[in-house]
Protein backbone atom coordinates (compact mmCIF):
# COMPACT_ATOMS: atom_id res chain seq x y z
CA UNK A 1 208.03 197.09 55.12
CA UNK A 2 210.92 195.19 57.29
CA UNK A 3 211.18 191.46 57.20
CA UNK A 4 208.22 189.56 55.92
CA UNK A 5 208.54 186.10 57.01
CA UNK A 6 207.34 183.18 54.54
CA UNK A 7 204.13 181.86 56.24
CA UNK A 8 202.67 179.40 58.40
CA UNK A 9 204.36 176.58 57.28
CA UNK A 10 207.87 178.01 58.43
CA UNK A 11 206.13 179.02 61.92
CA UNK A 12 204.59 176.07 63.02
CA UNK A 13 207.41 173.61 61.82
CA UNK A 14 209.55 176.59 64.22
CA UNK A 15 206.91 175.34 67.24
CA UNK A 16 207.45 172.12 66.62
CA UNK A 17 211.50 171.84 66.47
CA UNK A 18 212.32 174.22 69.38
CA UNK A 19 211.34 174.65 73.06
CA UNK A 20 210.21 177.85 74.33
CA UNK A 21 212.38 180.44 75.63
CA UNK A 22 213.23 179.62 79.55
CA UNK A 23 213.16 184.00 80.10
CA UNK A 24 208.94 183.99 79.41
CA UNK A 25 209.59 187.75 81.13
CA UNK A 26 211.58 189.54 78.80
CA UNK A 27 209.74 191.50 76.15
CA UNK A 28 211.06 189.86 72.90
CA UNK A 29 207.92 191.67 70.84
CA UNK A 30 204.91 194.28 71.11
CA UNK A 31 202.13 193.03 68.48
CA UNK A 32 199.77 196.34 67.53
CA UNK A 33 196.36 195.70 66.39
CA UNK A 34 196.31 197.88 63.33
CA UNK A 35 191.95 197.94 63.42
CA UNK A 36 191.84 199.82 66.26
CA UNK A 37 195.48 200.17 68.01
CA UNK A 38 197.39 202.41 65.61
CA UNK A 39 194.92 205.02 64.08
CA UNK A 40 192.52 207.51 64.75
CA UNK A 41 190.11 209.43 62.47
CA UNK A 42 190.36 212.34 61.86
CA UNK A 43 187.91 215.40 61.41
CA UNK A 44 188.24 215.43 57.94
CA UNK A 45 187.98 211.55 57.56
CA UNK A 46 192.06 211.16 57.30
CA UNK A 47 193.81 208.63 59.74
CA UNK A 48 196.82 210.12 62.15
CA UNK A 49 198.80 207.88 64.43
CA UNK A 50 197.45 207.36 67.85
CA UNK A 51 199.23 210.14 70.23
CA UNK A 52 202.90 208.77 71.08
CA UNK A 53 202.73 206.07 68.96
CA UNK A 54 205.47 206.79 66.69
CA UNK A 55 207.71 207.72 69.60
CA UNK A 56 206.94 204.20 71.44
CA UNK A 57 207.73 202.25 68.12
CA UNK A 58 211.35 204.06 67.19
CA UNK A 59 211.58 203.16 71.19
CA UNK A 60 210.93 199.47 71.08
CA UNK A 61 213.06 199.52 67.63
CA UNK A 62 216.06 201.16 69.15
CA UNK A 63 215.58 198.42 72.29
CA UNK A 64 215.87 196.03 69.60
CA UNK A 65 212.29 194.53 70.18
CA UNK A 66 210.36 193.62 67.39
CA UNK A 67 206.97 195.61 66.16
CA UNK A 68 204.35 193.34 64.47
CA UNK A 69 200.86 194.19 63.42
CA UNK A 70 198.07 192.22 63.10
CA UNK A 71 194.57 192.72 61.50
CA UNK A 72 191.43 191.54 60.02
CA UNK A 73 191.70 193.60 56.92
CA UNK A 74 193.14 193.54 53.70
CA UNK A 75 197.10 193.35 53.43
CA UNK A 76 197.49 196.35 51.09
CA UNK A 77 195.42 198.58 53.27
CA UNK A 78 197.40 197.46 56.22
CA UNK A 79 200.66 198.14 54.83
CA UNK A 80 199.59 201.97 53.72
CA UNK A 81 198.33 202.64 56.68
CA UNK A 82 201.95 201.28 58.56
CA UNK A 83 204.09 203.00 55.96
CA UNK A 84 201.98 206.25 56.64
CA UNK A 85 202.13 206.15 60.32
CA UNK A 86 205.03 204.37 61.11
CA UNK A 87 207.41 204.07 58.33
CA UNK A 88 209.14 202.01 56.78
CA UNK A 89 211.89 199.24 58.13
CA UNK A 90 210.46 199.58 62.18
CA UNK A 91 207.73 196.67 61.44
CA UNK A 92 209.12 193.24 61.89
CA UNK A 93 205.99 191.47 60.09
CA UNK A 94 202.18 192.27 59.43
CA UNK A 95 199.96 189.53 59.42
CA UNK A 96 196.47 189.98 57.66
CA UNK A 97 193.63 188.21 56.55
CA UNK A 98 195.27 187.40 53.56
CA UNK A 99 197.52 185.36 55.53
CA UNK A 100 194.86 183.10 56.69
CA UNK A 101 192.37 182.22 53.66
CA UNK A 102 191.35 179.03 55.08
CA UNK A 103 190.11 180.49 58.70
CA UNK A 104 187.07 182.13 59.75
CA UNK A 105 187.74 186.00 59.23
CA UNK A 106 185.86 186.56 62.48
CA UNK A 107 188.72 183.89 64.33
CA UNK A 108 191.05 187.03 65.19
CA UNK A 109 192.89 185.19 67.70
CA UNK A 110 194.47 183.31 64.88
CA UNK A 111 195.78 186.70 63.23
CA UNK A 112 198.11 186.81 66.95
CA UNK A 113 198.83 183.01 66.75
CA UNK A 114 200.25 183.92 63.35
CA UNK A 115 202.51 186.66 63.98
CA UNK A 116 203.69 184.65 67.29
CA UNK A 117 204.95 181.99 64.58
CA UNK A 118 206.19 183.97 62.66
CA UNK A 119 208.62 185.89 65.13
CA UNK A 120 209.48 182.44 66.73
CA UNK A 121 208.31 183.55 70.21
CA UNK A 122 205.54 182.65 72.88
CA UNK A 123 203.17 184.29 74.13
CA UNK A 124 204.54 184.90 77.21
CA UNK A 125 207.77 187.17 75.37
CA UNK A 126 205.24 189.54 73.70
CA UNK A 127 202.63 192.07 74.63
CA UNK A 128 199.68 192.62 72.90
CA UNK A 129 197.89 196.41 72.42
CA UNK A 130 194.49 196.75 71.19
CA UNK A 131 192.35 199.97 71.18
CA UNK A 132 188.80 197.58 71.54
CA UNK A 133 187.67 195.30 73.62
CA UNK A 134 187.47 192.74 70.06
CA UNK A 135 190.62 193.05 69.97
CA UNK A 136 191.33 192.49 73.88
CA UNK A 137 189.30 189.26 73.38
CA UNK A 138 191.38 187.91 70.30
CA UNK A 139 194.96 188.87 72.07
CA UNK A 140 193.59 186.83 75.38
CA UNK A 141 192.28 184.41 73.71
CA UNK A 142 195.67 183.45 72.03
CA UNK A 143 197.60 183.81 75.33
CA UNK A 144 199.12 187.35 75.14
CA UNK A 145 199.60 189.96 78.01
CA UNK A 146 197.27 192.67 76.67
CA UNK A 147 197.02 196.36 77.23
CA UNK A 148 194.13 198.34 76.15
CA UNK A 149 194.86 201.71 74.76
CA UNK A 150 193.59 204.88 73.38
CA UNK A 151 197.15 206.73 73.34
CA UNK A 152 200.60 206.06 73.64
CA UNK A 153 201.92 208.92 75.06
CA UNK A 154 204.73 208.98 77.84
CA UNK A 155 204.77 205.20 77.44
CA UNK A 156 208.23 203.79 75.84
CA UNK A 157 210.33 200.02 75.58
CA UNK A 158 210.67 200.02 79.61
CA UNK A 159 207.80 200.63 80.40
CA UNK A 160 206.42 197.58 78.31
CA UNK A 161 209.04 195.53 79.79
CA UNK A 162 207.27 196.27 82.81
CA UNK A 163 203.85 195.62 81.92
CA UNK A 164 205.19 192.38 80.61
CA UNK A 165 206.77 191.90 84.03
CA UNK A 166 203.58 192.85 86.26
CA UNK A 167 201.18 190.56 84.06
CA UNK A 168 203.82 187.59 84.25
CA UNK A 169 203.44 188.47 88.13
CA UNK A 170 199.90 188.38 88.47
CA UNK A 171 199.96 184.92 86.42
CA UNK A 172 202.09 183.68 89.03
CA UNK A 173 199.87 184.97 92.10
């Protein structure tokens, strides 16, 4: 997998020392929720990658804006199921349940708060995409722009720039 940063410890203390960017417009990170985000089933029970998602990823990658994935299962799962359908090196960090044994596994807002510290941005730099509306509820709850989505395709880094742009908008309104 790419980077794994070192925990919460490192993240928060990052909170604490810094101020947040003054650019809260300018996509810095896309966080995927792997339960529901990423995968499909297939007929035969395997998972496949959501249509266009592998082309929206190397596109975010090549914009040089970060990919992390969050969810409320087990790390090892997680990280098959990313090296499988994305590869290996595009993910900046995946942030599990293991990554939070002291929090209520049903707190999934925490899972976004997490991967927020760990890339050392706000909210406000990073969109969130979630295939369920659980997922929609966790992402808003922790403060993200959120797009719900059962596909991927056409979509690439601009056009989440702009999403990011039209939600900062309507925040503003």
């Amino acid at each position: 997998m790419g980077v794994r940063a070192t925990g919460q410890t490192r993240a928060r203390s990052f909170w604490w020392d810094r101020e947040p960017p003054a650019e809260a417009d300018v996509l810095r990170a896309v966080i995927f929720d792997a339960d529901s985000a990423l995968a499909r089933i297939e007929r035969d029970g395997d998972m496949a990658a959501r249509a266009g998602l592998v082309d929206l990823v190397m596109s975010l990658f090549v914009a040089g804006i970060w990919v992390a994935v969050v969810s409320t299962r087990r790390r090892e799962w997680v990280e098959t199921l990313v090296r499988e359908l994305i590869g290996d090196g595009l993910v900046e960090t995946i942030v599990t349940v293991d990554d939070l044994p002291d929090v209520d596994v049903h707190c999934d807002a925490e899972l976004y708060r997490l991967a927020l510290w760990e890339l050392g941005i706000t909210p406000e730099s990073a969109l969130a995409f979630t295939g369920s509306g659980r997922g929609l509820a966790a992402a808003v709850e922790a403060g993200l722009p959120t797009d719900v989505r059962d596909h991927y395709d056409g979509l690439l880094a601009g056009d989440c720039q702009q999403l990011l742009r039209r939600r900062a908008q309507q925040r503003a309104a």
